[in-house]
C-alpha atoms as a PDB file:
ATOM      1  CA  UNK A   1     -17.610 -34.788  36.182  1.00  0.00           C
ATOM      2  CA  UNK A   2     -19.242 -31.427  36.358  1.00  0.00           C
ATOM      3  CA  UNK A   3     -23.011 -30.620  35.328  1.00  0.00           C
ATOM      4  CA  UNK A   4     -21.976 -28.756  32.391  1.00  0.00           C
ATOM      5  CA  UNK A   5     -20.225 -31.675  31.384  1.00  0.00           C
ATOM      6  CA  UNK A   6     -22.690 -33.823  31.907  1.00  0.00           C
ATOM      7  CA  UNK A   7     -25.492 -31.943  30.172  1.00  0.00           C
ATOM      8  CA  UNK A   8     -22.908 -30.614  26.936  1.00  0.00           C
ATOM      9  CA  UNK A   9     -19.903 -33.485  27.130  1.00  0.00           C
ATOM     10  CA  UNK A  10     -16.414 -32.795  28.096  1.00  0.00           C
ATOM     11  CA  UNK A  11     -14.511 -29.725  26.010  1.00  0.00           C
ATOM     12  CA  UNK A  12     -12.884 -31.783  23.233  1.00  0.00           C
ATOM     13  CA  UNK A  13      -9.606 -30.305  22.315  1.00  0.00           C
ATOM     14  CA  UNK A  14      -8.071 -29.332  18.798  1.00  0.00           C
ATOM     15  CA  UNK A  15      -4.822 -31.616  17.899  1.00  0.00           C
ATOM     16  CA  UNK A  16      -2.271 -28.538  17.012  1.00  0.00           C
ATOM     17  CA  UNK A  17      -0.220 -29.361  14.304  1.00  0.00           C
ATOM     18  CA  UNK A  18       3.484 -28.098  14.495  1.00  0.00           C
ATOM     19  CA  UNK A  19       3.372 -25.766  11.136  1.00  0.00           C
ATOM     20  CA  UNK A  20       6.743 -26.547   9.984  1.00  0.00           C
ATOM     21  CA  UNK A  21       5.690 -29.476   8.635  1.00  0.00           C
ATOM     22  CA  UNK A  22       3.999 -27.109   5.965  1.00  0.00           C
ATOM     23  CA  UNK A  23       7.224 -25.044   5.878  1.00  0.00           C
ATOM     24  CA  UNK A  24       8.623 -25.952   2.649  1.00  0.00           C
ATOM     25  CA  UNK A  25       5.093 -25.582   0.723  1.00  0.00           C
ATOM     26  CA  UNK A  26       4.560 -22.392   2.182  1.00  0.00           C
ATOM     27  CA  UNK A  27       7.758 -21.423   0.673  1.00  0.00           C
ATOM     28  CA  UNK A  28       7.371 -22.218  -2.436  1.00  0.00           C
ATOM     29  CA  UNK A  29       4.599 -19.981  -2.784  1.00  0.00           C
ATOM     30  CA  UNK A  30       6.483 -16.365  -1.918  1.00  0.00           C
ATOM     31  CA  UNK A  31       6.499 -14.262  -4.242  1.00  0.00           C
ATOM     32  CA  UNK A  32       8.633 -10.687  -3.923  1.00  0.00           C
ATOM     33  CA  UNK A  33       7.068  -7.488  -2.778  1.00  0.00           C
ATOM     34  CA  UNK A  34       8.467  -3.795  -2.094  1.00  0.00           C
ATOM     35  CA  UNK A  35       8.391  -3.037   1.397  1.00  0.00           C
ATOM     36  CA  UNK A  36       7.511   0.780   2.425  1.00  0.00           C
ATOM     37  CA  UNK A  37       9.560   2.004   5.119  1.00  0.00           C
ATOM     38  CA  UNK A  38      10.831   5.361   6.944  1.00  0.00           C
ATOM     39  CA  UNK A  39      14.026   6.953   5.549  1.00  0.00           C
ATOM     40  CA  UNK A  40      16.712   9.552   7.417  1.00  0.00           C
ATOM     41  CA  UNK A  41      17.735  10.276   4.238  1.00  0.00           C
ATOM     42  CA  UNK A  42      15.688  12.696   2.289  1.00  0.00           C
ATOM     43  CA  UNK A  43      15.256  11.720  -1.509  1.00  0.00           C
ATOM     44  CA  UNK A  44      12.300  12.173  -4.414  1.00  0.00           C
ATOM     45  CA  UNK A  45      10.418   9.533  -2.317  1.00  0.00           C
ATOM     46  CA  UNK A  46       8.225  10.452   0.590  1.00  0.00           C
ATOM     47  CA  UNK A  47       5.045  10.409   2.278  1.00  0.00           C
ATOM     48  CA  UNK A  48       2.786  13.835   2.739  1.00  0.00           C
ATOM     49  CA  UNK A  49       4.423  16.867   2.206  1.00  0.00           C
ATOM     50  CA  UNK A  50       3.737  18.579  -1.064  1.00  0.00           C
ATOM     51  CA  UNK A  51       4.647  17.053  -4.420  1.00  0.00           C
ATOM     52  CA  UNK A  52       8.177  18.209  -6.071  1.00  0.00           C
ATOM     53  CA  UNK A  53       6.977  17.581  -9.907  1.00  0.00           C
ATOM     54  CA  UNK A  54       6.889  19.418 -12.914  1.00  0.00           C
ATOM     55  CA  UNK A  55       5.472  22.514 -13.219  1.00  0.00           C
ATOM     56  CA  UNK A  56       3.446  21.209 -16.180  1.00  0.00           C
ATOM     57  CA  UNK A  57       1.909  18.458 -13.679  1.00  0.00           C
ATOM     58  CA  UNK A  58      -1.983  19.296 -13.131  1.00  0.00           C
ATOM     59  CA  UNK A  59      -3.125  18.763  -9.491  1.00  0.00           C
ATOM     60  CA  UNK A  60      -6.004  16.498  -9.119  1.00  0.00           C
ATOM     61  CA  UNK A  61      -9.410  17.602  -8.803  1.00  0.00           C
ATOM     62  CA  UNK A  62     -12.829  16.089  -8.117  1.00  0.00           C
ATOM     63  CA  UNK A  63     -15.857  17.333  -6.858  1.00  0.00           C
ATOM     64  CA  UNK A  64     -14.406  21.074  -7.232  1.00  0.00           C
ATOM     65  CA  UNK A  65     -11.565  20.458  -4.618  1.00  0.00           C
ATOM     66  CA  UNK A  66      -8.541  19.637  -4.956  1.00  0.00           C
ATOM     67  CA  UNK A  67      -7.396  15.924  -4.195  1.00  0.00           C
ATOM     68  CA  UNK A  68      -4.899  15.719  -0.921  1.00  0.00           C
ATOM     69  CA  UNK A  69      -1.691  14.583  -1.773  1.00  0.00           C
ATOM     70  CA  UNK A  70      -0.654  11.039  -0.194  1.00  0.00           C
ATOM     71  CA  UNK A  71       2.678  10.703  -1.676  1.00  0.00           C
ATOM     72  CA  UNK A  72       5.387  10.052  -4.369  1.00  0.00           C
ATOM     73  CA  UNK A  73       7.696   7.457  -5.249  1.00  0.00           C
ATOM     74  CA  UNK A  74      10.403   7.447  -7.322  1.00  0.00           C
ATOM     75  CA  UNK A  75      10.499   4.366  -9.394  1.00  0.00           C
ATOM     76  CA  UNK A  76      14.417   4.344  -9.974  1.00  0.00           C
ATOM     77  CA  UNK A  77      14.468   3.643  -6.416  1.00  0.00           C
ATOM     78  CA  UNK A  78      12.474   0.624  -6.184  1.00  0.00           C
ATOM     79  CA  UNK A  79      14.248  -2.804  -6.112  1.00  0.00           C
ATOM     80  CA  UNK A  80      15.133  -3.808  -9.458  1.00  0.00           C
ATOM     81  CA  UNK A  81      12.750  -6.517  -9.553  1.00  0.00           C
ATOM     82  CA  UNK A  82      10.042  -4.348  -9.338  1.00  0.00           C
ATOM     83  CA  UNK A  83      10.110  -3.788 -13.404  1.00  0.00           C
ATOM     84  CA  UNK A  84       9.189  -7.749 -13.315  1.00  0.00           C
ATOM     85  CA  UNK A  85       5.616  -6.799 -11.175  1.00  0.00           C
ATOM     86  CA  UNK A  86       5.042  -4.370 -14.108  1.00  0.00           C
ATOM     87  CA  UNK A  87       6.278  -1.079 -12.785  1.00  0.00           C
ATOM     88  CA  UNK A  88       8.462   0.845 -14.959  1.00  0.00           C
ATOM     89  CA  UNK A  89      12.154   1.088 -14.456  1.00  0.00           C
ATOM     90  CA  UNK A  90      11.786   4.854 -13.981  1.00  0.00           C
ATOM     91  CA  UNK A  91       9.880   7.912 -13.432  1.00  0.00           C
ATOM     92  CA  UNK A  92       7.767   8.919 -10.481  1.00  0.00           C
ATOM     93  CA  UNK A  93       4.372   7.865  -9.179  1.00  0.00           C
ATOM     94  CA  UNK A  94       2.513  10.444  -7.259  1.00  0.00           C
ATOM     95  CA  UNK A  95      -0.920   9.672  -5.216  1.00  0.00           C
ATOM     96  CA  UNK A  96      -3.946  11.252  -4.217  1.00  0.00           C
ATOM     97  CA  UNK A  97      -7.081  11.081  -2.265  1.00  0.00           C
ATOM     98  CA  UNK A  98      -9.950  12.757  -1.872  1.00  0.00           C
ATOM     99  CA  UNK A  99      -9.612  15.598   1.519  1.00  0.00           C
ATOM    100  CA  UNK A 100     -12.503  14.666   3.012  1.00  0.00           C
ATOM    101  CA  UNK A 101     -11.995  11.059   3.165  1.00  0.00           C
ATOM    102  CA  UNK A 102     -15.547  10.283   2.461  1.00  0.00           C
ATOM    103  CA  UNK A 103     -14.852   7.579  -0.388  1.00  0.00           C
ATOM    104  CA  UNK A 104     -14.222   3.898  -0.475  1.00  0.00           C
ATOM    105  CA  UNK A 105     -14.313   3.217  -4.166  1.00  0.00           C
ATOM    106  CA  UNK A 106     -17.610   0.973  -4.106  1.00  0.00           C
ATOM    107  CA  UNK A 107     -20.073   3.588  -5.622  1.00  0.00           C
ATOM    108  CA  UNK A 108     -19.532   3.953  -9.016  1.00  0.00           C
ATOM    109  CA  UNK A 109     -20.061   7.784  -8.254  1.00  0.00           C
ATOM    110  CA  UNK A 110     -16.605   7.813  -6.480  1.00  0.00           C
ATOM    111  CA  UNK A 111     -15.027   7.172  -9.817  1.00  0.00           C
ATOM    112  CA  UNK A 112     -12.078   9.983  -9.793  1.00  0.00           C
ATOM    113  CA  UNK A 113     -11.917  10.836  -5.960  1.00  0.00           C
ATOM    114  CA  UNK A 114      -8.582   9.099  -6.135  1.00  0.00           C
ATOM    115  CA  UNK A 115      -5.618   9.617  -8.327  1.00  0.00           C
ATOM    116  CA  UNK A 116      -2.170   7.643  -9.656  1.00  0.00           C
ATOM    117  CA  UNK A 117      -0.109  10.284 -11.563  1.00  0.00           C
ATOM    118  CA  UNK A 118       3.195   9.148 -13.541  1.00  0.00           C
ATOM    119  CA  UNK A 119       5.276  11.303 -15.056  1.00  0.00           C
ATOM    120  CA  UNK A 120       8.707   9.917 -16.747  1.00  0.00           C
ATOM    121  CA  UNK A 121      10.968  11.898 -14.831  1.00  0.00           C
ATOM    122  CA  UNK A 122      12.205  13.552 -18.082  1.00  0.00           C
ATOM    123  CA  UNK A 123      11.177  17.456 -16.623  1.00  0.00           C
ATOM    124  CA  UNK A 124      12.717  19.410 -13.912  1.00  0.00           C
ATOM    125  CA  UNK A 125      11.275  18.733 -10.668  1.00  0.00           C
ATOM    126  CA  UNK A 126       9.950  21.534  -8.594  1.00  0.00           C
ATOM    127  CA  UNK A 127       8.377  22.330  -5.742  1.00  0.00           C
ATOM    128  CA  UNK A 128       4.966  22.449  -5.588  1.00  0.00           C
ATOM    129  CA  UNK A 129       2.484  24.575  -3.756  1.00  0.00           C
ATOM    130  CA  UNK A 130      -1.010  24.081  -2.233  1.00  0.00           C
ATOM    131  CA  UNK A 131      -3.680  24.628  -4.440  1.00  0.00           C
ATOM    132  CA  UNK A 132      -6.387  27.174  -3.363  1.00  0.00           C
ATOM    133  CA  UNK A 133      -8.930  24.860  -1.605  1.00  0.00           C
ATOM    134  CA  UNK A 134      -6.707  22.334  -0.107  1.00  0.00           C
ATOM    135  CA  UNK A 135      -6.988  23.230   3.800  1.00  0.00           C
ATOM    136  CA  UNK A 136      -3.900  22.658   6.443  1.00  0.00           C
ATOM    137  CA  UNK A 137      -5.698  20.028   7.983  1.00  0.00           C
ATOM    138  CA  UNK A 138      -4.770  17.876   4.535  1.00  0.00           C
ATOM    139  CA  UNK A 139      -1.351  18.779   3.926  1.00  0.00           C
ATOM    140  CA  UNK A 140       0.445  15.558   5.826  1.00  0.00           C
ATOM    141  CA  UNK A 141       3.995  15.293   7.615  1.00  0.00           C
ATOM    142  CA  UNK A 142       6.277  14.257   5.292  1.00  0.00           C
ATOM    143  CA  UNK A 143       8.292  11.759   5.955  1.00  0.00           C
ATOM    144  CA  UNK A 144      11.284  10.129   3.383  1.00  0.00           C
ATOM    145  CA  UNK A 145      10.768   6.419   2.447  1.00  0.00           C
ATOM    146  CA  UNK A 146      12.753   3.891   1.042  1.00  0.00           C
ATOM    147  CA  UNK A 147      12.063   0.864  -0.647  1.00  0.00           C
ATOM    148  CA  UNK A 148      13.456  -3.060   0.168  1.00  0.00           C
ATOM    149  CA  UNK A 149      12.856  -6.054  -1.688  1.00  0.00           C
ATOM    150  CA  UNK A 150      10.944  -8.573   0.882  1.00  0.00           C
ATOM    151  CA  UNK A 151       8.852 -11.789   0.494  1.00  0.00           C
ATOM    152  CA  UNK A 152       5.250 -12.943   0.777  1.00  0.00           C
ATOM    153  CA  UNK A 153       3.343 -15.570   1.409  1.00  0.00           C
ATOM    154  CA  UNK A 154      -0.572 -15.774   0.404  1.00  0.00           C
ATOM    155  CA  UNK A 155      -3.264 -14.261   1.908  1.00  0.00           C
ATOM    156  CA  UNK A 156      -4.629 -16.842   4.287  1.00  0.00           C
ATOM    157  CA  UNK A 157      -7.890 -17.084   1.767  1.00  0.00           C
ATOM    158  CA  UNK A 158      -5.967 -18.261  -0.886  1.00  0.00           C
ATOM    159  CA  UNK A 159      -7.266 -21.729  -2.156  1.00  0.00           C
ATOM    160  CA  UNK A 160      -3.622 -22.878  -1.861  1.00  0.00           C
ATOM    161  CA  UNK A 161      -3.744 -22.555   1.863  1.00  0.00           C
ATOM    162  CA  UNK A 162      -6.779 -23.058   2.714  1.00  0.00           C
ATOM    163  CA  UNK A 163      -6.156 -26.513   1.171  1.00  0.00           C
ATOM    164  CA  UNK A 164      -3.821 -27.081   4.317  1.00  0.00           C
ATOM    165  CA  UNK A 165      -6.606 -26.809   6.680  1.00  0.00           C
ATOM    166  CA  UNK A 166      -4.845 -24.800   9.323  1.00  0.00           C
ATOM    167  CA  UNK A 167      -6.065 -23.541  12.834  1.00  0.00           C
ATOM    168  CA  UNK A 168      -5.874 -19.897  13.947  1.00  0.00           C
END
């Protein structure tokens, strides 16, 4: 026996538990999600670029600049069960966020440095261009997405799990 054992006691180890035992627990708790991923194909749906949207659409302002856009989704191309999470069966979602990426959303005074947009996809979509104030720098790639149905488990904070007293 070393000196560090004898001063602190031997390392003990941690039983690991084999977590299939869990399995079936675990999997009744998935619920669906829509999983975000690249595209070849181009479509409504994409990441960066400029918006395609009606001309009547109003780009986002706040704090006398414009709002970078994020993105746009096209709701018609989500997974059907997506109308069941409270998303509506059609129409387009468009995002923004503030260009100089200086918000979080704690301080109340960040209210309106991000924006959700949904239009019903009744209009003509057009392109769109940059508002005077946006700079290049905040224009993204675009890049198409496309949308699968997947499965999820709970965050590992979840009461539900933490009830199962699992190691790292």
């Amino acid at each position: 026996m070393g000196l560090l054992d004898t001063l602190f006691g031997s390392k003990k180890t941690v039983q690991e538990k084999d977590l299939s035992e869990h399995r079936p627990y675990l999997d009744s708790l998935r619920i669906p999600a829509i999983r975000v991923e690249s595209s070849a194909a181009s479509g409504v749906s994409k990441i960066g670029g400029l918006p395609v949207a009606p001309a009547s659409l109003p780009w986002p302002v706040w704090n006398e600049k414009p709002l970078a856009f994020l993105g746009q989704f096209d709701l018609a191309s989500l997974p059907k069960t997506a109308a069941t999470q409270g998303l509506p069966e059609k129409g387009i979602l468009y995002f923004f966020y503030d260009q100089d990426q200086s918000t979080w959303g704690f301080d109340p005074n960040d209210r309106d440095s991000w924006k959700v947009l949904y239009v019903n996809g009744n209009e003509p979509l057009v392109p769109t261009k940059a508002p005077a104030g946006l700079g290049n720098d905040f224009i993204f790639n675009e890049k198409p997405v496309k949308f699968t149905e997947i499965l999820t488990y709970p965050d590992w904070q979840d009461d539900r799990i933490g009830a199962l007293d699992l190691t790292d």
